[in-house]
Each structure stands twice: as structure tokens, then as C-alpha cells.
PDB file of N, CA and C in Angstrom:
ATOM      1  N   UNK A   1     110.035  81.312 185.807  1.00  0.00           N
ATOM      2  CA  UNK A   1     109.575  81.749 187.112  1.00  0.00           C
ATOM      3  C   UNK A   1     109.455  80.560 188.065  1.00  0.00           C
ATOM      4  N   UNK A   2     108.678  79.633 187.229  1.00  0.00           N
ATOM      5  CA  UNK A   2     108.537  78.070 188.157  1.00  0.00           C
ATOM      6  C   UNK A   2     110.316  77.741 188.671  1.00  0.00           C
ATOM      7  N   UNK A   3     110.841  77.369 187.587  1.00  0.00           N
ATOM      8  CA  UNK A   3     112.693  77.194 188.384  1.00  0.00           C
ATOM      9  C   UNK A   3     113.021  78.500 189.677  1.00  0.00           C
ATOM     10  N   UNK A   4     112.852  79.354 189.210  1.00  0.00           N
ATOM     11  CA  UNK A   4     113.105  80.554 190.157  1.00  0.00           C
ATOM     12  C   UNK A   4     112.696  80.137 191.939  1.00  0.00           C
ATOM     13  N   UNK A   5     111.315  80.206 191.935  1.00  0.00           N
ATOM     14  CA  UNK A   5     110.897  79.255 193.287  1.00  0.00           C
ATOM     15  C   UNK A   5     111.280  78.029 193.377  1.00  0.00           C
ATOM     16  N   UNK A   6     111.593  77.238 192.620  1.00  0.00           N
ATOM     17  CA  UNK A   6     112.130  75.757 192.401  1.00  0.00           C
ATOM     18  C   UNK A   6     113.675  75.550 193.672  1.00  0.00           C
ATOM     19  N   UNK A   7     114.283  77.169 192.989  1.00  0.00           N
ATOM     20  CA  UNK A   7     115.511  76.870 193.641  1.00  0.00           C
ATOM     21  C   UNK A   7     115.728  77.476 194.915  1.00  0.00           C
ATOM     22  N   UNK A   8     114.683  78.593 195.025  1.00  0.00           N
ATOM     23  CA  UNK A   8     114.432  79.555 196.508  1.00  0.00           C
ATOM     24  C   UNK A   8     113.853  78.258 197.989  1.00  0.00           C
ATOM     25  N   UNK A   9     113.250  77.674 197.294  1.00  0.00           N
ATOM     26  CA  UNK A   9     112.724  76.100 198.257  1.00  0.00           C
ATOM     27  C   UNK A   9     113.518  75.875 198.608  1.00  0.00           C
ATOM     28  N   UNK A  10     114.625  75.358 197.224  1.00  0.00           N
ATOM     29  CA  UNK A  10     115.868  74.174 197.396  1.00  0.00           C
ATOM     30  C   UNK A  10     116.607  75.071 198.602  1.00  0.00           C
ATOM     31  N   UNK A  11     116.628  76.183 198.308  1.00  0.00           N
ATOM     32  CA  UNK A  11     117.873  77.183 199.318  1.00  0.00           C
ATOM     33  C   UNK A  11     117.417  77.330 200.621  1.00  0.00           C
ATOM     34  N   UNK A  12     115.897  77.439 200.874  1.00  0.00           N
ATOM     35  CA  UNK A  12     115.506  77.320 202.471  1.00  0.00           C
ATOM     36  C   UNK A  12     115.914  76.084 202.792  1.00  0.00           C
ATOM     37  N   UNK A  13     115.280  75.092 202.336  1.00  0.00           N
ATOM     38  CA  UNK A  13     115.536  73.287 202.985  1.00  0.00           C
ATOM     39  C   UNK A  13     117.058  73.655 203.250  1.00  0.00           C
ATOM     40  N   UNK A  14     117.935  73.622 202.272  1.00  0.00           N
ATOM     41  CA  UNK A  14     119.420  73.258 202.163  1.00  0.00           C
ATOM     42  C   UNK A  14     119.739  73.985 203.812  1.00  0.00           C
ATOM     43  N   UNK A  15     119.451  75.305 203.849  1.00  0.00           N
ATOM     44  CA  UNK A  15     119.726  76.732 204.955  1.00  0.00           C
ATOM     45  C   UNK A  15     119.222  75.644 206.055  1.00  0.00           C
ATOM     46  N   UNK A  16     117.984  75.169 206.037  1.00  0.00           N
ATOM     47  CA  UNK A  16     117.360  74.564 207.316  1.00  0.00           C
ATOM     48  C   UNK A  16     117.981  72.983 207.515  1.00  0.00           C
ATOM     49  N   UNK A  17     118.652  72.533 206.718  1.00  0.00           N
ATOM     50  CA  UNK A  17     119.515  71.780 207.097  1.00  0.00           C
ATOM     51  C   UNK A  17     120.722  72.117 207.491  1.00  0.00           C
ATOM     52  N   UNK A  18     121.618  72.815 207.187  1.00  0.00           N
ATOM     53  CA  UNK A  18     122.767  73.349 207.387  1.00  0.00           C
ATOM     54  C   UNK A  18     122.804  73.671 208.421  1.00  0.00           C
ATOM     55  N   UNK A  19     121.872  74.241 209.011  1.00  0.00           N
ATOM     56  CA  UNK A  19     121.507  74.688 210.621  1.00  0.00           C
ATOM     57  C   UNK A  19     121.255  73.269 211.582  1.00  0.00           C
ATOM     58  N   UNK A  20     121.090  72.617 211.067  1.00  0.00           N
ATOM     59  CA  UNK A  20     120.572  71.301 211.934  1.00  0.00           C
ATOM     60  C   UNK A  20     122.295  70.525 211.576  1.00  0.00           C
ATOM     61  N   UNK A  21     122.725  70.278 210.937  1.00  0.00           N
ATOM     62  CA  UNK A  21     124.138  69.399 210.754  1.00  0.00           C
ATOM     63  C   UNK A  21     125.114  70.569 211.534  1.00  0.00           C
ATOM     64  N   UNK A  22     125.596  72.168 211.308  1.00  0.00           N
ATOM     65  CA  UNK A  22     126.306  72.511 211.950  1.00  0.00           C
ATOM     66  C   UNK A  22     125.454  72.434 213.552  1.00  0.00           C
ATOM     67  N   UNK A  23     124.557  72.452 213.912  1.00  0.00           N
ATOM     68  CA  UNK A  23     124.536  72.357 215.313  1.00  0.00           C
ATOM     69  C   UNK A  23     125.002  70.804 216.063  1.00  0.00           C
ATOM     70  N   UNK A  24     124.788  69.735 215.653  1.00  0.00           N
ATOM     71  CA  UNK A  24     125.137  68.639 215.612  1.00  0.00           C
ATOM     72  C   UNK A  24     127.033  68.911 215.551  1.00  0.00           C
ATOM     73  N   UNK A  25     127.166  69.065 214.673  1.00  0.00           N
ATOM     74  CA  UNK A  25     128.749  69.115 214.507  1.00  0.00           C
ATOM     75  C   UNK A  25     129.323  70.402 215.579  1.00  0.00           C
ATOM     76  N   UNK A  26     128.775  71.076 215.586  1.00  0.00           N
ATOM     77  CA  UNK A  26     129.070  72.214 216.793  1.00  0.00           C
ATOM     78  C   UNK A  26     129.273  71.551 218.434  1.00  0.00           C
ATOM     79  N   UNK A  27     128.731  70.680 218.148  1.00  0.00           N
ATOM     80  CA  UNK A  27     128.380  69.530 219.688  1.00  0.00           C
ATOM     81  C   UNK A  27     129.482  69.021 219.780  1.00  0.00           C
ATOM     82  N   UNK A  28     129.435  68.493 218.591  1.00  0.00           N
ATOM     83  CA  UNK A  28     130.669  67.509 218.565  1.00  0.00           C
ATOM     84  C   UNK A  28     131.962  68.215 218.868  1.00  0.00           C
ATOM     85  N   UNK A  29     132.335  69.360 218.297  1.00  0.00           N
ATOM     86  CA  UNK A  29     133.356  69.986 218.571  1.00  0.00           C
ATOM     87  C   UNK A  29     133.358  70.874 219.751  1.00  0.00           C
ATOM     88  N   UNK A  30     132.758  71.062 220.656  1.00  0.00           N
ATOM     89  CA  UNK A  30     132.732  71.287 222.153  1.00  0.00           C
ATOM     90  C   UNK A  30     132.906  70.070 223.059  1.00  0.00           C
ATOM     91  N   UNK A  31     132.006  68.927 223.056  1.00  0.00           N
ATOM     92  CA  UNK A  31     132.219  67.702 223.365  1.00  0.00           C
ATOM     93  C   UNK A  31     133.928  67.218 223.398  1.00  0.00           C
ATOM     94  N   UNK A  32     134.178  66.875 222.286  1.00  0.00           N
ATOM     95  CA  UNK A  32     135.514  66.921 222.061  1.00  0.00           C
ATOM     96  C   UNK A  32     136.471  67.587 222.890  1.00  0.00           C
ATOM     97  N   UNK A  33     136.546  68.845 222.466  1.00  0.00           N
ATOM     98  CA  UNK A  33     137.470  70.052 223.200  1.00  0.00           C
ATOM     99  C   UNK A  33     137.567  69.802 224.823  1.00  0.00           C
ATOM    100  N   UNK A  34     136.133  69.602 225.039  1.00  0.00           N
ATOM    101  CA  UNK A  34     135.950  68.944 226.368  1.00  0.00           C
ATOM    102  C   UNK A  34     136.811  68.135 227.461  1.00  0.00           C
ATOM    103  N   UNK A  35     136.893  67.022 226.131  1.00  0.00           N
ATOM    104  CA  UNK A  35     137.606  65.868 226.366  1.00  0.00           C
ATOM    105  C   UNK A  35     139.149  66.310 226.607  1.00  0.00           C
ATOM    106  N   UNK A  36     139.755  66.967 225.372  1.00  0.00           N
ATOM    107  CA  UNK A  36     140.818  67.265 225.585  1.00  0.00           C
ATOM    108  C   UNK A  36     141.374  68.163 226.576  1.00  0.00           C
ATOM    109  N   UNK A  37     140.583  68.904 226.975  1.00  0.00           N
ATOM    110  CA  UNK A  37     140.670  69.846 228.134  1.00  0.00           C
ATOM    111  C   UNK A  37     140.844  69.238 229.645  1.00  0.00           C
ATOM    112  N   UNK A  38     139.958  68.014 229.508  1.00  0.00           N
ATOM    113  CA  UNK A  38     140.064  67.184 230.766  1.00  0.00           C
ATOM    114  C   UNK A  38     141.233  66.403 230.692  1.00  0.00           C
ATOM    115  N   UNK A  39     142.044  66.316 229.405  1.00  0.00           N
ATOM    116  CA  UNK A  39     143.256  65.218 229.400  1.00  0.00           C
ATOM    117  C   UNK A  39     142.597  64.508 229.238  1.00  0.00           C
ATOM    118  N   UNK A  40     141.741  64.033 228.813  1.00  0.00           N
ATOM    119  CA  UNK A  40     141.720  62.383 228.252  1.00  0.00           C
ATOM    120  C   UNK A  40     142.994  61.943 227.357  1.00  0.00           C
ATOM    121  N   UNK A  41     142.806  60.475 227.247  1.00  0.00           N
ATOM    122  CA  UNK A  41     143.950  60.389 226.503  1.00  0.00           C
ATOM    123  C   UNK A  41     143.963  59.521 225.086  1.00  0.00           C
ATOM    124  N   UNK A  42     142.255  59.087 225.237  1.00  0.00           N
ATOM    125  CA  UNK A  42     141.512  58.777 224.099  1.00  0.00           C
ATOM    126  C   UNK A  42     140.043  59.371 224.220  1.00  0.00           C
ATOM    127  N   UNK A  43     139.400  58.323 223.091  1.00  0.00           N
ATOM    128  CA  UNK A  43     138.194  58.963 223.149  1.00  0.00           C
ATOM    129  C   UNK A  43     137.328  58.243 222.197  1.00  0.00           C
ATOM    130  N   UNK A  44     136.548  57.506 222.756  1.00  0.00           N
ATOM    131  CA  UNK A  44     135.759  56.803 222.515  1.00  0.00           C
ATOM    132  C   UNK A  44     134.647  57.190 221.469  1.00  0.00           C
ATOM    133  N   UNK A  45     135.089  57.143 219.975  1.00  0.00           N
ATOM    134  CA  UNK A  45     134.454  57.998 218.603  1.00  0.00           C
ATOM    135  C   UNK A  45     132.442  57.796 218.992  1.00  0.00           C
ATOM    136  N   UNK A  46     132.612  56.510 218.787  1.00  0.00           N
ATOM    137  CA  UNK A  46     130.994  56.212 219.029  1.00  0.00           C
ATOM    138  C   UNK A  46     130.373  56.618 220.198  1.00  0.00           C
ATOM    139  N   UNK A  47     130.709  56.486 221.302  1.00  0.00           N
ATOM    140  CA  UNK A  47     130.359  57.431 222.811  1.00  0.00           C
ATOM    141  C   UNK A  47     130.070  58.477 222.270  1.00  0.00           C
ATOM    142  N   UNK A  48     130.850  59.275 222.080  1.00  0.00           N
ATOM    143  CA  UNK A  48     131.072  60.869 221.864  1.00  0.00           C
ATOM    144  C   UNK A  48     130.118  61.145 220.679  1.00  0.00           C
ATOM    145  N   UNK A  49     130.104  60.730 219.549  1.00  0.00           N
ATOM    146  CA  UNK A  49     128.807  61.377 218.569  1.00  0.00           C
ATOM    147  C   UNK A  49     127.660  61.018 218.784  1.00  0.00           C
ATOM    148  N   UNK A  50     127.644  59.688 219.476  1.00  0.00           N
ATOM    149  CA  UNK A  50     125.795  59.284 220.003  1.00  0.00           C
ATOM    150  C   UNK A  50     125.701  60.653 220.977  1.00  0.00           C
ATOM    151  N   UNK A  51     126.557  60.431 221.654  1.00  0.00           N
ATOM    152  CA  UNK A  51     125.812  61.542 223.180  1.00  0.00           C
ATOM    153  C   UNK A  51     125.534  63.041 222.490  1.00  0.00           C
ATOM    154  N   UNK A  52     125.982  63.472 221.207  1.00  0.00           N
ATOM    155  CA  UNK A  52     126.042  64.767 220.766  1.00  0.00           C
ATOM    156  C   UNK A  52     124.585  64.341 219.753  1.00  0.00           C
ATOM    157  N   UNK A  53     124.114  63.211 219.320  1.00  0.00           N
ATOM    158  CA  UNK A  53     122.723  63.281 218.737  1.00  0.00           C
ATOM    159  C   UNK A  53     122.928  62.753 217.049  1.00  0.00           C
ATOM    160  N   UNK A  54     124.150  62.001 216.802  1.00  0.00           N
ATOM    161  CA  UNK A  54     124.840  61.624 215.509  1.00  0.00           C
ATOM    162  C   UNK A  54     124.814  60.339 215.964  1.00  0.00           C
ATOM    163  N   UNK A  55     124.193  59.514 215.482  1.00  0.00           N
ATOM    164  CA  UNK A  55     123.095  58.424 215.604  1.00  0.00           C
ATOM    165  C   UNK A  55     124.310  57.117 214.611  1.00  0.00           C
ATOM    166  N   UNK A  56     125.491  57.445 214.667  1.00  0.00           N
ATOM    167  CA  UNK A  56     126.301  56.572 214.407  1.00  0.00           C
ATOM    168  C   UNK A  56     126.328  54.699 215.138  1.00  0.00           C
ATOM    169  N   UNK A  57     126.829  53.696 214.301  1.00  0.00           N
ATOM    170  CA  UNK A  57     126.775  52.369 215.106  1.00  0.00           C
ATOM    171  C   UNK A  57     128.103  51.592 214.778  1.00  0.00           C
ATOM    172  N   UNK A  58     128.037  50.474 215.361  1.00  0.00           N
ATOM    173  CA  UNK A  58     129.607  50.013 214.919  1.00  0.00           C
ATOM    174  C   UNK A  58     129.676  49.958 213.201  1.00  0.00           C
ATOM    175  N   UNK A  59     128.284  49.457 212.836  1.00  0.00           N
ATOM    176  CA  UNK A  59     128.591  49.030 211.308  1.00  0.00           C
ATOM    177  C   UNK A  59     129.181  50.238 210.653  1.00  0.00           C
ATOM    178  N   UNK A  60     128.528  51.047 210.810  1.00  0.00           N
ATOM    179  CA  UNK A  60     129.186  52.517 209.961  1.00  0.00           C
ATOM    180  C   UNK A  60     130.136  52.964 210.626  1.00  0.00           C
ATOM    181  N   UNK A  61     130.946  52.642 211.609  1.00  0.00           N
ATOM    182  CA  UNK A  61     132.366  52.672 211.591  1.00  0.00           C
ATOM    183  C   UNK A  61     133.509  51.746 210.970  1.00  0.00           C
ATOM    184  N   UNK A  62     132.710  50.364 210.474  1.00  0.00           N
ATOM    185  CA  UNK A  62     133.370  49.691 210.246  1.00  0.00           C
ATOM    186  C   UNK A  62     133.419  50.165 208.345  1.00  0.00           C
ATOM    187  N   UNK A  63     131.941  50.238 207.952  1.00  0.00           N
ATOM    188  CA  UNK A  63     131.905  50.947 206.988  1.00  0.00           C
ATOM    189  C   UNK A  63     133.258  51.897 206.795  1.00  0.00           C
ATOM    190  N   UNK A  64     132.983  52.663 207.110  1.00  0.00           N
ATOM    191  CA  UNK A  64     134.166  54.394 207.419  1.00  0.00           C
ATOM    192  C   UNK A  64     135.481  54.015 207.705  1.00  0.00           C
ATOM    193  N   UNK A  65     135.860  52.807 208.291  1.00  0.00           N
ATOM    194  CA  UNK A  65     137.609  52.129 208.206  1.00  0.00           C
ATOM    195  C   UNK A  65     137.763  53.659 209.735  1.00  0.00           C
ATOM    196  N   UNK A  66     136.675  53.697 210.785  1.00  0.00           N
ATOM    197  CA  UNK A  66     136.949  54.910 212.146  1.00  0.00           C
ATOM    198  C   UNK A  66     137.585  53.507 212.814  1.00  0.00           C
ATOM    199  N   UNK A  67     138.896  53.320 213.355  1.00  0.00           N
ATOM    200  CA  UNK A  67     138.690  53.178 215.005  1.00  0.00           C
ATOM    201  C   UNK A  67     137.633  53.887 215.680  1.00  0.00           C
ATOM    202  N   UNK A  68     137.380  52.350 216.512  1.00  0.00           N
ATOM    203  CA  UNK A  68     136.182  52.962 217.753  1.00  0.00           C
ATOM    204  C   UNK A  68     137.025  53.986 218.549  1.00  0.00           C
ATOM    205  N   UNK A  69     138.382  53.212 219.137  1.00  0.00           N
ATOM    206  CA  UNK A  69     138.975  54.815 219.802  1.00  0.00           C
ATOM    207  C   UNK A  69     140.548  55.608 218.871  1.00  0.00           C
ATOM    208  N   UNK A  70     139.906  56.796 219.286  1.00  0.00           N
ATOM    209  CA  UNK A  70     140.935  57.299 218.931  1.00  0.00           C
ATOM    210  C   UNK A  70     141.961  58.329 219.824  1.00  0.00           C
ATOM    211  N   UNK A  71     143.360  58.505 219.667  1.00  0.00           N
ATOM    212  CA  UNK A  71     144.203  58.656 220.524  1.00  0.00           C
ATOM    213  C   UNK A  71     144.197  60.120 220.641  1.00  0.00           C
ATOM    214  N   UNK A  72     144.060  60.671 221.865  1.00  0.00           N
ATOM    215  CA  UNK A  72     144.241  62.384 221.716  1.00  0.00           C
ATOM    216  C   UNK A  72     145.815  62.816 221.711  1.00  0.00           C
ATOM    217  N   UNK A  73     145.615  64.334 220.834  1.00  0.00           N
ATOM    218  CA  UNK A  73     147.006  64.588 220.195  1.00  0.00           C
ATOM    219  C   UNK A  73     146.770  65.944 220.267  1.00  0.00           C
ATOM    220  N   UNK A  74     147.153  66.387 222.013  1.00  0.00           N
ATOM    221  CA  UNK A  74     146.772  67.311 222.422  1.00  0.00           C
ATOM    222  C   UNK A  74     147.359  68.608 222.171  1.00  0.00           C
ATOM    223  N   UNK A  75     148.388  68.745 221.711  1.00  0.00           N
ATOM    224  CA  UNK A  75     149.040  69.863 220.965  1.00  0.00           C
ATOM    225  C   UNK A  75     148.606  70.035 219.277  1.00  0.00           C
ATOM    226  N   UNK A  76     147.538  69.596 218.790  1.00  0.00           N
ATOM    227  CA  UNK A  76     147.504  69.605 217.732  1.00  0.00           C
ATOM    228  C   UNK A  76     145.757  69.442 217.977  1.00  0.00           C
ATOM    229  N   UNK A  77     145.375  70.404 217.394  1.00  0.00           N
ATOM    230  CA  UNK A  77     143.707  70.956 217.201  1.00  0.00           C
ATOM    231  C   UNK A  77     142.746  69.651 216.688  1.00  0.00           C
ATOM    232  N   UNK A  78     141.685  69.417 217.235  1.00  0.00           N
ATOM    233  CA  UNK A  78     141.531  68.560 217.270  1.00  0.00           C
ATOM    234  C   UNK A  78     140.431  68.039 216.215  1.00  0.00           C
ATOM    235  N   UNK A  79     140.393  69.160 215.458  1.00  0.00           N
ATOM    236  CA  UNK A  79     140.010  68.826 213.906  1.00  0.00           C
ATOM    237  C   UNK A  79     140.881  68.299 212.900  1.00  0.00           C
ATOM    238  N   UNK A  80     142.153  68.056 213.453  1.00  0.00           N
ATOM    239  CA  UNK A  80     143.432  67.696 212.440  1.00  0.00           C
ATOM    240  C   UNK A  80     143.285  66.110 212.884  1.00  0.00           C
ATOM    241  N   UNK A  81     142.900  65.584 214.315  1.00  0.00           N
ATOM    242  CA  UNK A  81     142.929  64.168 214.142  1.00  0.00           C
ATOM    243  C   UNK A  81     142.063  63.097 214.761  1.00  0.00           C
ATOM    244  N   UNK A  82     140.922  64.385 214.990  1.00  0.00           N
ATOM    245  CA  UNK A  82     139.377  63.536 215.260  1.00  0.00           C
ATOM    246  C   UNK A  82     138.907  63.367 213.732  1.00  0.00           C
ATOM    247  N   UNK A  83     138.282  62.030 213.368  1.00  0.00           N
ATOM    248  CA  UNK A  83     137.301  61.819 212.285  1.00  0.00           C
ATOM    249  C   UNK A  83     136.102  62.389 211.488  1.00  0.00           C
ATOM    250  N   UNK A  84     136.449  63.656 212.118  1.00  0.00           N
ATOM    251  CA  UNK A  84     134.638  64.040 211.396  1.00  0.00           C
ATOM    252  C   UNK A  84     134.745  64.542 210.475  1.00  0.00           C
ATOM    253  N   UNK A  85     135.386  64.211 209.293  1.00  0.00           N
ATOM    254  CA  UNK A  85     135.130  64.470 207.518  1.00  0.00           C
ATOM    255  C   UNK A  85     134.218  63.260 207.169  1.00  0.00           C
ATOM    256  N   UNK A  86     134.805  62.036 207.302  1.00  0.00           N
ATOM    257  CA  UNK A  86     134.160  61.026 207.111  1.00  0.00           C
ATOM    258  C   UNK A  86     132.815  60.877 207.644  1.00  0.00           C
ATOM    259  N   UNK A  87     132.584  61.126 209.282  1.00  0.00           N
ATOM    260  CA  UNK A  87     131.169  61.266 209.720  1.00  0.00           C
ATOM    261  C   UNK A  87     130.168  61.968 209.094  1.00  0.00           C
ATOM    262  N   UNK A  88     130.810  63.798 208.726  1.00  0.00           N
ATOM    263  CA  UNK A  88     130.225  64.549 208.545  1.00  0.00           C
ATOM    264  C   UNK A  88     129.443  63.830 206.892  1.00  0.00           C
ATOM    265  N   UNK A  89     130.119  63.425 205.687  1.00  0.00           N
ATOM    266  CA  UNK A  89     129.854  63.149 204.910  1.00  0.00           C
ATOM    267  C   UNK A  89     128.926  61.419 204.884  1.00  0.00           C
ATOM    268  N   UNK A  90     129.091  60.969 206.162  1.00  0.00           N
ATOM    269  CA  UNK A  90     128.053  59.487 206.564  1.00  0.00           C
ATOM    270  C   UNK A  90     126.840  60.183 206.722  1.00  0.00           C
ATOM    271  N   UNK A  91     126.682  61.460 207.275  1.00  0.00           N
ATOM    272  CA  UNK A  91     125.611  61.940 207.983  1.00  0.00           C
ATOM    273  C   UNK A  91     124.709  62.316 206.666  1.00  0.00           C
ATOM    274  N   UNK A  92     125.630  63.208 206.074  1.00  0.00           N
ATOM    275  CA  UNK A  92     124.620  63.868 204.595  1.00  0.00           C
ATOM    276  C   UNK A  92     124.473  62.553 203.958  1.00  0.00           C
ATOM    277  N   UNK A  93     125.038  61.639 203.423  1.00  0.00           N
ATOM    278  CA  UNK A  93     124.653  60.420 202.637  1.00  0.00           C
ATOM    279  C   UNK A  93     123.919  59.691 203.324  1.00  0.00           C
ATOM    280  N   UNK A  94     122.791  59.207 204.360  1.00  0.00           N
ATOM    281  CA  UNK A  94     122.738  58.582 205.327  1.00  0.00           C
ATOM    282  C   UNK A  94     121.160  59.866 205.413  1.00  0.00           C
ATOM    283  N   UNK A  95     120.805  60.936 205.525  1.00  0.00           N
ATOM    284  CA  UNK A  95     119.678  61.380 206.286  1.00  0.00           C
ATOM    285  C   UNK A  95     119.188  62.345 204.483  1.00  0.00           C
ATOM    286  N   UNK A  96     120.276  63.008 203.990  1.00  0.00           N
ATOM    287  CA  UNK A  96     120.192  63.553 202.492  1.00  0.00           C
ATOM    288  C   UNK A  96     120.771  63.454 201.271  1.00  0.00           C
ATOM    289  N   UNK A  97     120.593  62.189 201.048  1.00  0.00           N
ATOM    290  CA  UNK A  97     121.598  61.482 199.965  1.00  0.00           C
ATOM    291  C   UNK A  97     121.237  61.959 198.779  1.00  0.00           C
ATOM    292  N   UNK A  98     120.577  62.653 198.230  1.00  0.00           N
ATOM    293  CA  UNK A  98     120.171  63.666 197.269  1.00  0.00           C
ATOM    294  C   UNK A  98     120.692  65.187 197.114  1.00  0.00           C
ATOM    295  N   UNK A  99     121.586  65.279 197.691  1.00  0.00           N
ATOM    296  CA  UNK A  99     122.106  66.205 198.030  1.00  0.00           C
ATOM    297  C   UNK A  99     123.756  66.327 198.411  1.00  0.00           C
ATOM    298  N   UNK A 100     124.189  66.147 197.083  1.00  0.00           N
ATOM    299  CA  UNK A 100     126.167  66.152 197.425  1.00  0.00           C
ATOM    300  C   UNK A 100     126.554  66.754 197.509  1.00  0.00           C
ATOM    301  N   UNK A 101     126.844  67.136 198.975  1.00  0.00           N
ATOM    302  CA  UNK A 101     127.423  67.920 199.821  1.00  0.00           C
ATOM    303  C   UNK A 101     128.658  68.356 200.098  1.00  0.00           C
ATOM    304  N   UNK A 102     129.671  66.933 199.669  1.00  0.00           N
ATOM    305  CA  UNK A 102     131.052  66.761 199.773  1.00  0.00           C
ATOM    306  C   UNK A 102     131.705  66.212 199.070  1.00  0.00           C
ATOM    307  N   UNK A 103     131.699  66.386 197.559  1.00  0.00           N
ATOM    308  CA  UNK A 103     132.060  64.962 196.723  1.00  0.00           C
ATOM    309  C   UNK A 103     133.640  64.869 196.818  1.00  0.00           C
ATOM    310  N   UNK A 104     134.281  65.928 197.252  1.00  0.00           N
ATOM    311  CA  UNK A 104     135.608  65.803 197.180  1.00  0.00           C
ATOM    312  C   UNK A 104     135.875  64.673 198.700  1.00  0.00           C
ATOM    313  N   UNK A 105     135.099  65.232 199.561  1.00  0.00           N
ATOM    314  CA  UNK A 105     135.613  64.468 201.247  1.00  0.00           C
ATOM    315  C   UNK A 105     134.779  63.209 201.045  1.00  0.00           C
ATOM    316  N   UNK A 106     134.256  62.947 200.310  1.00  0.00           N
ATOM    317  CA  UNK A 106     133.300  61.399 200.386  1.00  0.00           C
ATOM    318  C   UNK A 106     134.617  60.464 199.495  1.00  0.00           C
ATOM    319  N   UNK A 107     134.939  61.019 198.206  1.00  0.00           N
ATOM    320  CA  UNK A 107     136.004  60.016 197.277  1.00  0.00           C
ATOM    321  C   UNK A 107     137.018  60.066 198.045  1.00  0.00           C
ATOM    322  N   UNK A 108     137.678  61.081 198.933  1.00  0.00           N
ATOM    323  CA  UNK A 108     139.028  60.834 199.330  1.00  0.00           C
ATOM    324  C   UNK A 108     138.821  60.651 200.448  1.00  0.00           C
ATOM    325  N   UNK A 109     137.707  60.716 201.576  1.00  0.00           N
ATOM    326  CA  UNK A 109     138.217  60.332 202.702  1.00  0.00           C
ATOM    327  C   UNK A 109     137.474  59.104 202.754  1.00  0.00           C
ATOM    328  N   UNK A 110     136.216  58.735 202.083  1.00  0.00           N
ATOM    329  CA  UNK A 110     135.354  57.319 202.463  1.00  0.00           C
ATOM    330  C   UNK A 110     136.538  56.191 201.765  1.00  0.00           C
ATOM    331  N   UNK A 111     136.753  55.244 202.675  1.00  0.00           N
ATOM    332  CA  UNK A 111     137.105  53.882 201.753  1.00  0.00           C
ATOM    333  C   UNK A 111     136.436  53.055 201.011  1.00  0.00           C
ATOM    334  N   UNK A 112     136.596  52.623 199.852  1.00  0.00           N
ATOM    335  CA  UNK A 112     136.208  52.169 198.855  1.00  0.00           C
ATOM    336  C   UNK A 112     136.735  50.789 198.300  1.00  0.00           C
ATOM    337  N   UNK A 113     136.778  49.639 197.695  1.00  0.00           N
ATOM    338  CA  UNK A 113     137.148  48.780 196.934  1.00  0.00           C
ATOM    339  C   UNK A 113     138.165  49.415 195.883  1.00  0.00           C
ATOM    340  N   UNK A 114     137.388  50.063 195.103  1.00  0.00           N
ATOM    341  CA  UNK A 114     138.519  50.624 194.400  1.00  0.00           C
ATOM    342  C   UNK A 114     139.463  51.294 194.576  1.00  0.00           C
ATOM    343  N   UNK A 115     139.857  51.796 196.328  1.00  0.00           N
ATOM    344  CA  UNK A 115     141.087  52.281 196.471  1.00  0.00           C
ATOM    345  C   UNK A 115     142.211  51.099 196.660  1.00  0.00           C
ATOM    346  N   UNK A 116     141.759  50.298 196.140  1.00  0.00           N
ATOM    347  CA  UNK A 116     143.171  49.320 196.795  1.00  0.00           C
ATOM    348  C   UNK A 116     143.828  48.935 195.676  1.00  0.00           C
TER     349      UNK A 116
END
């Protein structure tokens, strides 16, 4: 019975986070769209997730192997070549690192030593 509530907790927190990272990432992907809508023709990664409330800095881009800018590729959706697998998975390791969220997008998209 104790595990039973053990894991009904775990499932609110998890729910009440999930709600707080997709709204954050929801930003980001309006923000974005934004951009591309106006023609930009880059887009300044760190600008754009600070102003959406993703508390990113150079180190953890340098960490993450992000260009600060990246080039818009406006016929092509802009989840195919904005960065946010890597962010999204900085964010959960970084605020809920107890909690692996992405183990497939953290080994293949984070860079590592041992990928070389």
C-alpha cells in the first residue's frame, strides 16, 4: 500500500513538472516560429531560450557542442534544425537529475569524450 502512494506522489510531481518543462518548451516553439515567420535568417540560441525562461549560459552551450547562432532553414520545420533535444535534456539533468527522462536523447544527442 506504502509503494502504491509512493508512486501516485511520484506521478503528481512528474505531471507537475511536465506541465512546467512543456510550457517552457511551448515558448520556445512559438518564439521560434516567430522568428521564422519574420524571416530571420538566424537566431541567436541563447537570446531566444533566456527570453522564453530556460536559464541557459555560454558554458552549457559550450558543454552541449550548440552554436550560439543558428542558421534558419525555413522550408523545413523548425524542430528538424533548432537544438532543443539537447536543451530539453540540459534542462531535466540540470533542475531533475533524478529523474531520466531521456536516456536515449542524452547518449546520442549530448557530446561526450567517449564519442570520439
Amino acid at each position: 500500500m506504502n509503494d502504491e502512494k509512493s508512486k501516485t506522489d511520484l506521478n503528481a510531481e512528474l505531471a507537475k513538472v511536465h506541465i512546467e518543462i512543456n510550457g517552457l518548451f511551448g515558448k520556445l516553439a512559438a518564439e521560434v516560429e516567430k522568428q521564422v515567420k519574420r524571416n530571420a535568417t538566424e537566431i541567436d540560441v541563447l537570446k531566444i531560450v533566456n527570453s522564453v525562461g530556460i536559464k541557459l549560459d555560454e558554458a552549457a552551450l559550450l558543454e552541449l557542442k550548440i552554436d550560439r547562432i543558428i542558421f534558419v532553414i525555413p522550408w523545413v520545420h523548425w524542430c528538424c534544425w533548432f537544438p532543443w533535444r539537447p536543451i530539453w535534456c540540459w534542462w531535466w539533468n540540470k533542475y531533475y537529475p533524478w529523474y531520466r527522462c531521456c536516456p536515449y536523447w542524452w547518449h546520442s544527442c549530448h557530446w561526450t569524450p567517449m564519442h570520439h
